[in-house]
N, C-alpha and C. Protein backbone atom coordinates (compact mmCIF):
# COMPACT_ATOMS: atom_id res chain seq x y z
N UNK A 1 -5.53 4.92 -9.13
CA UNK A 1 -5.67 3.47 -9.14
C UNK A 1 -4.32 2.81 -8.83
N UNK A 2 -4.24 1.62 -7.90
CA UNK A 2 -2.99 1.07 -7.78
C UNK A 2 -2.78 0.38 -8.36
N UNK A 3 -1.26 0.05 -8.44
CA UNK A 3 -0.62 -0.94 -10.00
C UNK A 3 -0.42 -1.75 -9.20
N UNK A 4 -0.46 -2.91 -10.37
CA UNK A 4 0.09 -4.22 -9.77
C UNK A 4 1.14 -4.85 -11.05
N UNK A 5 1.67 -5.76 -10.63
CA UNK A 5 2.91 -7.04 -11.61
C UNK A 5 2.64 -8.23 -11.02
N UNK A 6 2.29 -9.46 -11.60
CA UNK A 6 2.19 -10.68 -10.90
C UNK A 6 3.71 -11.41 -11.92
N UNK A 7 4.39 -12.12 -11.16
CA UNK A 7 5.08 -12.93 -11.77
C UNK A 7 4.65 -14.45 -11.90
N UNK A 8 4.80 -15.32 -11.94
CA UNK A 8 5.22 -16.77 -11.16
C UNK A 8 6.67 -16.96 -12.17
N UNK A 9 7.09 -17.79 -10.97
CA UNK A 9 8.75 -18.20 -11.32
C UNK A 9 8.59 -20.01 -11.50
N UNK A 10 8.55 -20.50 -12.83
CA UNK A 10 8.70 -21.08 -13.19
C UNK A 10 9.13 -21.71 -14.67
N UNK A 11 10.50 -21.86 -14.80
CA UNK A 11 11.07 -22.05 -16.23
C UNK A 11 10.34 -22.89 -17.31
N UNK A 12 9.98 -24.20 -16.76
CA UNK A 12 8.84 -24.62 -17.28
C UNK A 12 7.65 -24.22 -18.09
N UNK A 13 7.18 -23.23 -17.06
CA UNK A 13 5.92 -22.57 -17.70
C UNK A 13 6.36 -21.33 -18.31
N UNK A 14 7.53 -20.87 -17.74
CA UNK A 14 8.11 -19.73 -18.63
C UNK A 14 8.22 -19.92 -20.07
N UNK A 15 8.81 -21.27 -20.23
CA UNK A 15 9.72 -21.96 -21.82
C UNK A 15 7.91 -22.05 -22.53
N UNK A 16 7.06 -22.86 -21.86
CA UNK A 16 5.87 -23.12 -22.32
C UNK A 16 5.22 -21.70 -22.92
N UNK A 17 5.70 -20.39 -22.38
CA UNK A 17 4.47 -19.76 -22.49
C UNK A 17 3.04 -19.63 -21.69
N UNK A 18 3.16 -20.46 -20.76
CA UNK A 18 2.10 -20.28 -20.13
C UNK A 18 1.65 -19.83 -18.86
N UNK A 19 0.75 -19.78 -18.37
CA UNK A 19 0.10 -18.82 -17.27
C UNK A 19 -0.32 -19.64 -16.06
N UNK A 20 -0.01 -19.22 -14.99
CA UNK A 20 -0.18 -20.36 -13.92
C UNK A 20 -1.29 -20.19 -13.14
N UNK A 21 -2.26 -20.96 -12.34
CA UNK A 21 -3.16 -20.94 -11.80
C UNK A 21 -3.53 -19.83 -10.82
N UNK A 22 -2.32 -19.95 -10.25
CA UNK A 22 -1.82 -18.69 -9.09
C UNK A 22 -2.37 -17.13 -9.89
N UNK A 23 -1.29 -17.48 -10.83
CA UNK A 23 -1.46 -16.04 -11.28
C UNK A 23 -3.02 -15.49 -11.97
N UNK A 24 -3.46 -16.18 -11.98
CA UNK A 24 -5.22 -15.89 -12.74
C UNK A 24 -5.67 -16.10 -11.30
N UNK A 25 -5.27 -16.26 -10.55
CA UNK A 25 -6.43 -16.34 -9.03
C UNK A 25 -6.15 -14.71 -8.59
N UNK A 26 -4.73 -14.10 -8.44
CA UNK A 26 -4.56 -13.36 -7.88
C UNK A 26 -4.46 -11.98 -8.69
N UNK A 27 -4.22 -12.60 -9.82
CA UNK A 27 -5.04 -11.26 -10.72
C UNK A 27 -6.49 -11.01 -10.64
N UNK A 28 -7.44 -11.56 -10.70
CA UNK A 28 -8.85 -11.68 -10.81
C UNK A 28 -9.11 -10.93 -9.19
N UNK A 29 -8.35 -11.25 -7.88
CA UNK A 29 -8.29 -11.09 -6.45
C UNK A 29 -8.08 -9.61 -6.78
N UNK A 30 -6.97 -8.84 -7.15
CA UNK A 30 -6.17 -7.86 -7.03
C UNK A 30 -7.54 -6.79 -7.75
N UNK A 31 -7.51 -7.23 -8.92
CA UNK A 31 -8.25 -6.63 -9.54
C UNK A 31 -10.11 -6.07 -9.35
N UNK A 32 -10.58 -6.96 -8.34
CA UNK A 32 -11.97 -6.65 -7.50
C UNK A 32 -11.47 -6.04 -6.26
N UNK A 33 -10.05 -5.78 -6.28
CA UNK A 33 -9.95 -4.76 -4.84
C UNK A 33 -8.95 -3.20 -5.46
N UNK A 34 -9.49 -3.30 -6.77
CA UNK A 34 -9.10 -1.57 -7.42
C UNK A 34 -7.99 -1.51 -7.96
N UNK A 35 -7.22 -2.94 -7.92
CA UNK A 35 -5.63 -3.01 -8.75
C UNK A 35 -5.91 -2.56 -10.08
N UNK A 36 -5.06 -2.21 -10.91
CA UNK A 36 -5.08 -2.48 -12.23
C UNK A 36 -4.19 -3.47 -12.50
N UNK A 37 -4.27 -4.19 -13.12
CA UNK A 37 -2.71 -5.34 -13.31
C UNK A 37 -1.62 -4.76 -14.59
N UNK A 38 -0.59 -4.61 -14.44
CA UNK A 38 -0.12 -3.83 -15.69
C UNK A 38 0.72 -4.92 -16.50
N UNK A 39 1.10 -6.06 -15.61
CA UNK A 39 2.13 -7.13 -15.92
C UNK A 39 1.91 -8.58 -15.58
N UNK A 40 1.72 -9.15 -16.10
CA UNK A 40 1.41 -10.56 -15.39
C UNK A 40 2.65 -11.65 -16.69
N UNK A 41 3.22 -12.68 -15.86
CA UNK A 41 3.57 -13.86 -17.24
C UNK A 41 4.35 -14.62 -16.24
N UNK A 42 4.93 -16.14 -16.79
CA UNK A 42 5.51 -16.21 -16.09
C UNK A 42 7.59 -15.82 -16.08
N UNK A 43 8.19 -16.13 -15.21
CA UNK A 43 9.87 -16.00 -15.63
C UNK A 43 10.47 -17.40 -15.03
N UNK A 44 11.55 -17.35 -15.46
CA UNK A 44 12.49 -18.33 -15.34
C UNK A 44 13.04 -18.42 -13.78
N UNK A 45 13.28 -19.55 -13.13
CA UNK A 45 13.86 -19.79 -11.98
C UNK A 45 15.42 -19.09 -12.14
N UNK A 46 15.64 -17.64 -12.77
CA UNK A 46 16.70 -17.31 -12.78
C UNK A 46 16.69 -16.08 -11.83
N UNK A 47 17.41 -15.87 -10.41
CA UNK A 47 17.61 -14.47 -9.32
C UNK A 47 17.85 -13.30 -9.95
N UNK A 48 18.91 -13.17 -10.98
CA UNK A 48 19.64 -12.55 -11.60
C UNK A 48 18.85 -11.75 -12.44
N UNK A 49 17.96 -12.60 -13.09
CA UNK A 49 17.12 -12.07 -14.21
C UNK A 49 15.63 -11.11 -13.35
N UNK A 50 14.89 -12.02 -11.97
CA UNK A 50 14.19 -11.69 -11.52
C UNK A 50 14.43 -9.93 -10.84
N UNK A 51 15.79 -10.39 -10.12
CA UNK A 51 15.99 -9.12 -9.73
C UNK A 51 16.46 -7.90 -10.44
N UNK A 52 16.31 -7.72 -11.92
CA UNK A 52 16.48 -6.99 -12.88
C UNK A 52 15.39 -6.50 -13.01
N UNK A 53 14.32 -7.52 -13.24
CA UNK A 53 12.93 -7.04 -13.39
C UNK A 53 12.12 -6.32 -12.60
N UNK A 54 12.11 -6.88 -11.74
CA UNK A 54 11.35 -5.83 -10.43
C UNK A 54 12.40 -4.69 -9.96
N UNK A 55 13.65 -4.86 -9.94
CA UNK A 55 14.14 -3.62 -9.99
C UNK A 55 13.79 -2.44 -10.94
N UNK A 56 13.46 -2.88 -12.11
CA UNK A 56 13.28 -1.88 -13.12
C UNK A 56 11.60 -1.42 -13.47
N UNK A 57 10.94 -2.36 -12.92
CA UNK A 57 9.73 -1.70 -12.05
C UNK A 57 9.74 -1.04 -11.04
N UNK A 58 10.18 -0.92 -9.91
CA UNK A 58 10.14 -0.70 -9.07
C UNK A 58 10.76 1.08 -9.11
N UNK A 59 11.76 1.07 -10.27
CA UNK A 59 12.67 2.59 -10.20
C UNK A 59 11.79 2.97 -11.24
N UNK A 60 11.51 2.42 -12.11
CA UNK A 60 10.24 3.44 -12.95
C UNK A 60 8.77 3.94 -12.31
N UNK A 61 8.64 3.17 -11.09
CA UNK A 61 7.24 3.41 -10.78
C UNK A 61 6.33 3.22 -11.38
N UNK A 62 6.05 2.28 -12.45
CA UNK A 62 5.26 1.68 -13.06
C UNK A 62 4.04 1.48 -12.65
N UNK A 63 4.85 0.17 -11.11
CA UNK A 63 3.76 -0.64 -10.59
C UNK A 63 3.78 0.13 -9.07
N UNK A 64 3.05 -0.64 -7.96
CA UNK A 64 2.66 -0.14 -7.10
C UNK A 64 3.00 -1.29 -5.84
N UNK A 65 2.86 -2.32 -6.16
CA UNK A 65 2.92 -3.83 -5.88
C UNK A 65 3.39 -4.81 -6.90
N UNK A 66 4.23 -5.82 -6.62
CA UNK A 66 5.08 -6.75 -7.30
C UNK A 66 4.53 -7.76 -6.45
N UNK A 67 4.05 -9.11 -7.08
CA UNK A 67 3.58 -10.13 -6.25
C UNK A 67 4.36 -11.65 -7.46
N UNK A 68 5.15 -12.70 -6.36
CA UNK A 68 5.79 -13.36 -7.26
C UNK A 68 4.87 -14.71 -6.46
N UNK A 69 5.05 -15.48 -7.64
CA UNK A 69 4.83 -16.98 -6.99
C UNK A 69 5.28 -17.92 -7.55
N UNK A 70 6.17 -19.01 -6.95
CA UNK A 70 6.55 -20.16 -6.55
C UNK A 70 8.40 -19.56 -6.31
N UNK A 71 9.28 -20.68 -6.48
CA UNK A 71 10.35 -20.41 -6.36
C UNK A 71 10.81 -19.69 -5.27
N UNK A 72 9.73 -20.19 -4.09
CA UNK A 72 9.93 -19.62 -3.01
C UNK A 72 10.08 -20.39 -1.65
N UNK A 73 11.08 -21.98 -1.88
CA UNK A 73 11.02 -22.35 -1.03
C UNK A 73 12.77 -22.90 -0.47
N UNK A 74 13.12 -24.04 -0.52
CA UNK A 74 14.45 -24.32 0.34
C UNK A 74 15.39 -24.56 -0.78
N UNK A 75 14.81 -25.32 -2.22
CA UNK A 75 16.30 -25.58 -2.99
C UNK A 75 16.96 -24.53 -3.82
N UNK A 76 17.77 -25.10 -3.99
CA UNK A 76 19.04 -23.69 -4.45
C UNK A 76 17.97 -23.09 -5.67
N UNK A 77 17.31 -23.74 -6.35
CA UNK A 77 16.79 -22.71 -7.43
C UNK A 77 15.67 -21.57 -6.97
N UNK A 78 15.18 -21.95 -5.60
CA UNK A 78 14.41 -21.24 -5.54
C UNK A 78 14.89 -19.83 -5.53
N UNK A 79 14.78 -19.20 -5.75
CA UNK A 79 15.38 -17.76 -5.53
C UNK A 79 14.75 -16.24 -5.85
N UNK A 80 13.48 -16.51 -5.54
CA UNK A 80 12.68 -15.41 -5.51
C UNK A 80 12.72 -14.27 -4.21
N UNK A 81 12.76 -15.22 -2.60
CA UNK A 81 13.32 -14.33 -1.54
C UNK A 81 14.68 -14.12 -2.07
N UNK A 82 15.62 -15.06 -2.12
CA UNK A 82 16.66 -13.85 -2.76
C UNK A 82 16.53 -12.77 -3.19
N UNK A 83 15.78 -12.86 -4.38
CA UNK A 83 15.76 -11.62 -5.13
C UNK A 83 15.29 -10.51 -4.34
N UNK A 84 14.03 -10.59 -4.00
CA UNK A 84 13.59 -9.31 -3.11
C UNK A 84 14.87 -8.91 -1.81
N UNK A 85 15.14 -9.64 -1.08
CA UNK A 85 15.97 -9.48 -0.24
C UNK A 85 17.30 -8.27 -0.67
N UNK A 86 17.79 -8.77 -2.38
CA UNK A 86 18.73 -7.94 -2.69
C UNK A 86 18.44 -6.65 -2.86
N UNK A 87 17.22 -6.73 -3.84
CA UNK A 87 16.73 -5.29 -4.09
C UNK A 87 16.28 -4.45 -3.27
N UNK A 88 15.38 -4.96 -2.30
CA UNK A 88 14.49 -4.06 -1.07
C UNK A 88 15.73 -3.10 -0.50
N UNK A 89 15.36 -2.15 -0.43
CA UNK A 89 15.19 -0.79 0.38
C UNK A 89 15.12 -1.15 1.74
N UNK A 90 14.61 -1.71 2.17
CA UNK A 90 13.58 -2.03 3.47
C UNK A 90 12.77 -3.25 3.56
N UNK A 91 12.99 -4.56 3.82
CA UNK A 91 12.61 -5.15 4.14
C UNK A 91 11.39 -5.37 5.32
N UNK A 92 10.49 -6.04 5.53
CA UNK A 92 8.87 -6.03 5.74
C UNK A 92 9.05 -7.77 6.21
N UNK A 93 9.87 -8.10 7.72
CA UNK A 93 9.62 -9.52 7.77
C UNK A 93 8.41 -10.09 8.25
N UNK A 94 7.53 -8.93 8.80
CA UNK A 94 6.27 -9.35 9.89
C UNK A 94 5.32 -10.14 8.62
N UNK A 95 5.05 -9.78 7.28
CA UNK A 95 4.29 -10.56 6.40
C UNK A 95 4.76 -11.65 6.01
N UNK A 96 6.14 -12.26 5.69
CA UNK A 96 6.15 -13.50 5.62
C UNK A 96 5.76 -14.39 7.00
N UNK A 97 6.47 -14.21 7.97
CA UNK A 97 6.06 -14.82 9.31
C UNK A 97 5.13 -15.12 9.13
N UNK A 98 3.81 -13.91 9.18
CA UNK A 98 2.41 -14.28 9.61
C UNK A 98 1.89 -15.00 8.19
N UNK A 99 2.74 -14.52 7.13
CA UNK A 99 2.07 -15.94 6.06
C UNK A 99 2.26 -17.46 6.73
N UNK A 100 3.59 -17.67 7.13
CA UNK A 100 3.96 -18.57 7.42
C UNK A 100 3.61 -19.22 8.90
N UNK A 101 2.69 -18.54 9.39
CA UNK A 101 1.92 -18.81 10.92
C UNK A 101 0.73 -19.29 10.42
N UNK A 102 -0.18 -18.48 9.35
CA UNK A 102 -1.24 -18.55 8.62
C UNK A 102 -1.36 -20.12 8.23
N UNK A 103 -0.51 -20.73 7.28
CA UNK A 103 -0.16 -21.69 6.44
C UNK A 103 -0.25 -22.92 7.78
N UNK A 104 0.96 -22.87 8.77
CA UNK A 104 0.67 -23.98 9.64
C UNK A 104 -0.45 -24.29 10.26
N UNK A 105 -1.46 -23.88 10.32
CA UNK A 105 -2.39 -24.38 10.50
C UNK A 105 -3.24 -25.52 9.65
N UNK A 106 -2.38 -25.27 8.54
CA UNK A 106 -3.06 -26.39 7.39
C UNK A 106 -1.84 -27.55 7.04
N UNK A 107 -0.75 -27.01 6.62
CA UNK A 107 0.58 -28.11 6.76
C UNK A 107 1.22 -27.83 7.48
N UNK A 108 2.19 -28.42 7.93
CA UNK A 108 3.78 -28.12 8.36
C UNK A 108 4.57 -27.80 7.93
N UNK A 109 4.48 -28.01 6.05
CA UNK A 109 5.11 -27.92 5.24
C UNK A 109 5.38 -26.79 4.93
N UNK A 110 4.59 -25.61 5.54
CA UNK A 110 4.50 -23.98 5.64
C UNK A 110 6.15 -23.65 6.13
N UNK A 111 6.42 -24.05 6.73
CA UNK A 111 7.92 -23.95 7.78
C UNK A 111 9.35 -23.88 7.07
N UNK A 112 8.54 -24.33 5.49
CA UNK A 112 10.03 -25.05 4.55
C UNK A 112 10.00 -23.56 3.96
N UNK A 113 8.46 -22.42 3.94
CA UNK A 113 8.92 -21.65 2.98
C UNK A 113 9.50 -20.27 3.06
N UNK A 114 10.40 -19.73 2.50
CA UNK A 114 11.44 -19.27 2.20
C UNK A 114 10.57 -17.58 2.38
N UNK A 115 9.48 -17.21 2.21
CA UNK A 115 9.18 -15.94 1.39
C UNK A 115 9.89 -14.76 2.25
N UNK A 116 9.93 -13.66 1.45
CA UNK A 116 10.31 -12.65 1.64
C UNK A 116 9.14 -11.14 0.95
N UNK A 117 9.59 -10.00 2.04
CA UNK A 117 8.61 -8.98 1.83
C UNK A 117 9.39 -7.88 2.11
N UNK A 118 9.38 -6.40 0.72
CA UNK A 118 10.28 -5.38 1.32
C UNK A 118 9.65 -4.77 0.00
N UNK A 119 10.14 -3.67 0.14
CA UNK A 119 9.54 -2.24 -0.25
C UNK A 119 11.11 -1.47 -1.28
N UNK A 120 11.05 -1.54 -2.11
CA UNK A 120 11.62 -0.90 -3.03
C UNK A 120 11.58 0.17 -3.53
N UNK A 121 11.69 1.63 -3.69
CA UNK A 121 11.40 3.12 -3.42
C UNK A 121 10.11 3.14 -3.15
N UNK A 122 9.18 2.99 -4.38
CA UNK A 122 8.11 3.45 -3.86
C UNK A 122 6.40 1.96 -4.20
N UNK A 123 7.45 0.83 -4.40
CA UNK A 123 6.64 -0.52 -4.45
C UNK A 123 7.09 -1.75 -3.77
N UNK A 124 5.50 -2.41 -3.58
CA UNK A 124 5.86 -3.35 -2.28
C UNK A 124 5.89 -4.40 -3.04
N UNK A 125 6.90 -5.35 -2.69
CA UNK A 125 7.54 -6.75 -3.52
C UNK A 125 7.17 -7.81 -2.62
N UNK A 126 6.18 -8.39 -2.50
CA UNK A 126 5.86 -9.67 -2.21
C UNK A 126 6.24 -11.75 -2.75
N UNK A 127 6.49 -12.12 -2.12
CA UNK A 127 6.24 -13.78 -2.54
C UNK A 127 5.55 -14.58 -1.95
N UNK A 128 4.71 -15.09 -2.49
CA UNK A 128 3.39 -16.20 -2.58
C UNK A 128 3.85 -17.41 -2.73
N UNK A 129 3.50 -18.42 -1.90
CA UNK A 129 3.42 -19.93 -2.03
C UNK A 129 2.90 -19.98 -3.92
N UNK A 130 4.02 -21.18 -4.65
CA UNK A 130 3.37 -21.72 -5.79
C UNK A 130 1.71 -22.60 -5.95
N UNK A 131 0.81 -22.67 -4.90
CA UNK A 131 -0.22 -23.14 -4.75
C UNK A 131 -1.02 -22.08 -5.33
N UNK A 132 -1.99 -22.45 -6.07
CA UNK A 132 -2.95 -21.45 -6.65
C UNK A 132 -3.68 -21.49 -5.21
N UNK A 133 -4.44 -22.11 -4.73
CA UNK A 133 -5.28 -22.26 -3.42
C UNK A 133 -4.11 -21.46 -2.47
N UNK A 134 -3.33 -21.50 -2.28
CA UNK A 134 -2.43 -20.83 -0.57
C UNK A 134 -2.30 -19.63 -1.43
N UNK A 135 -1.68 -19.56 -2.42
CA UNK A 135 -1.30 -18.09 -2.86
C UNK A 135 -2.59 -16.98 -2.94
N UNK A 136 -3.83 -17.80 -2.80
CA UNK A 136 -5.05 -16.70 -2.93
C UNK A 136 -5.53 -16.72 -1.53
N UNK A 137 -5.53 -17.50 -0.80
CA UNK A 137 -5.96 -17.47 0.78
C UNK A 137 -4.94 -16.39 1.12
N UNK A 138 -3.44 -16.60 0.93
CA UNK A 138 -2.75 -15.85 1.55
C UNK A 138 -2.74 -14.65 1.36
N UNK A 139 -3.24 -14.65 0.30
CA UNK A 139 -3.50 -12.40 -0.79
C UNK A 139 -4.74 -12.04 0.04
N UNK A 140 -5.72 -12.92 0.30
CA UNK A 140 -7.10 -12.22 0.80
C UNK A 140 -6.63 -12.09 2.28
N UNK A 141 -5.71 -13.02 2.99
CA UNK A 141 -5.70 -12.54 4.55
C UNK A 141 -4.81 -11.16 4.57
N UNK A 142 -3.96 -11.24 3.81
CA UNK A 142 -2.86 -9.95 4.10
C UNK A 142 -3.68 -8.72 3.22
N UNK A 143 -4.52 -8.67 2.62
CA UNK A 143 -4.87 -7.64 1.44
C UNK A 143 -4.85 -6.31 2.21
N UNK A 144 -5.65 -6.21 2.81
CA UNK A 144 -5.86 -4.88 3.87
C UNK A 144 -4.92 -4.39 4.33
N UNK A 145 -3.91 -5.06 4.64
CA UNK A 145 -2.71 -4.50 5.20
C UNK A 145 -1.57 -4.09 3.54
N UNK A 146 -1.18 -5.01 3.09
CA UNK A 146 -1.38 -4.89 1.68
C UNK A 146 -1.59 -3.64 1.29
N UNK A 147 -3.14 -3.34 0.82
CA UNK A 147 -3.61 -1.99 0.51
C UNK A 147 -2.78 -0.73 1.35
N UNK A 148 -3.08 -0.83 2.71
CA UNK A 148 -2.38 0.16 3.64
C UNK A 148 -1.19 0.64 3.48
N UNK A 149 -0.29 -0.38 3.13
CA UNK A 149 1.12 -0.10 3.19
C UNK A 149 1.28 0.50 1.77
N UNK A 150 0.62 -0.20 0.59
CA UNK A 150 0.48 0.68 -0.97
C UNK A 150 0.24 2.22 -1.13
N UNK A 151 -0.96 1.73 -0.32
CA UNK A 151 -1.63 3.91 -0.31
C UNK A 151 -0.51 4.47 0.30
N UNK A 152 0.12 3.75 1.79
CA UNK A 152 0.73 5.34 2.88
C UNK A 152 1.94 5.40 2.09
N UNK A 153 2.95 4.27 1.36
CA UNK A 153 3.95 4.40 0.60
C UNK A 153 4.09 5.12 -0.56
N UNK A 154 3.05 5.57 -0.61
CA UNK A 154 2.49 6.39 -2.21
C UNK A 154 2.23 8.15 -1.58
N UNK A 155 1.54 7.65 -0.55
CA UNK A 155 1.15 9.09 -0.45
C UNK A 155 2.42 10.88 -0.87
C-alpha cells in the first residue's frame, strides 16, 4: 500500500489546531486511490521547520508521497517551494508547469504560483494551490502520473 503525508502550511490554522479544507479533500482523494494517509495537520509558514519535516520523512521512508498546501505562492512567507527545492534529490519541474498550464485556464492568477515538485530518496514531495477546489482538481489531473512515479520509485 502507498503512504501518504498531507501538510497545509498555515500558522493560523497551525496555532488554531485546525484542519484545512484542502487537506480533507485530498485525503479522502488519496485514500479511494489505495493511499494510506499516515500524516495529515497543519504547520507553520516556517521553511526551516517544513524542510525538517519532510526531510525526516522522506529518510525514514515512512511515507511514499508528501503533498503540501498553501504557502505556495510569491510573498516572502511563502516557502513551501523553497522547501522542497532544498531537500529534493531531483527535482520534477514538468508537474508544476502543467499544474500551472492546468490552472490558467480558469485564472491568471495561476502564473503567481510558486509550486515545486522533486523526489527525495525514495518519496515524491509535491505543492498544491491553498484552494480546497484547485488543490483537488489538481491531485485528480496529475494522480496517474502521481501513482506512476510512486510505484517505479519504489520498485
Amino acid at each position: 500500500m502507498m503512504r501518504a503525508a498531507i501538510f497545509t502550511i498555515d500558522t493560523g490554522l497551525y496555532k488554531a489546531k485546525g484542519e484545512s479544507a484542502a487537506a480533507v479533500a485530498l485525503k479522502r482523494l488519496l485514500e479511494q486511490t489505495g493511499f494510506e494517509v499516515k500524516a495529515a495537520g497543519a504547520l507553520p509558514c516556517d521553511g526551516e521547520l517544513l524542510s525538517t519535516v519532510m526531510r525526516q520523512l522522506s529518510d525514514s521512508g515512512s511515507v511514499d508521497l508528501i503533498l503540501t498546501t498553501g504557502a505556495a505562492g510569491f510573498l516572502e512567507e511563502d516557502c513551501a517551494p523553497d522547501a522542497v527545492k532544498e531537500i529534493a534529490d531531483r527535482l520534477l519541474p514538468g508537474i508544476p508547469e502543467a499544474l500551472r498550464a492546468y490552472n490558467l485556464r480558469y485564472s491568471k492568477k495561476a502564473m503567481l504560483e510558486a509550486l515545486a515538485a522533486g523526489i527525495r530518496n525514495k518519496t515524491l514531495i509535491l505543492n498544491l494551490p491553498e484552494s480546497a477546489k484547485t488543490a483537488k482538481e489538481d491531485m485528480e489531473y496529475i494522480l496517474p502520473e502521481v501513482v506512476q512515479v510512486v510505484e517505479n520509485i519504489n520498485l
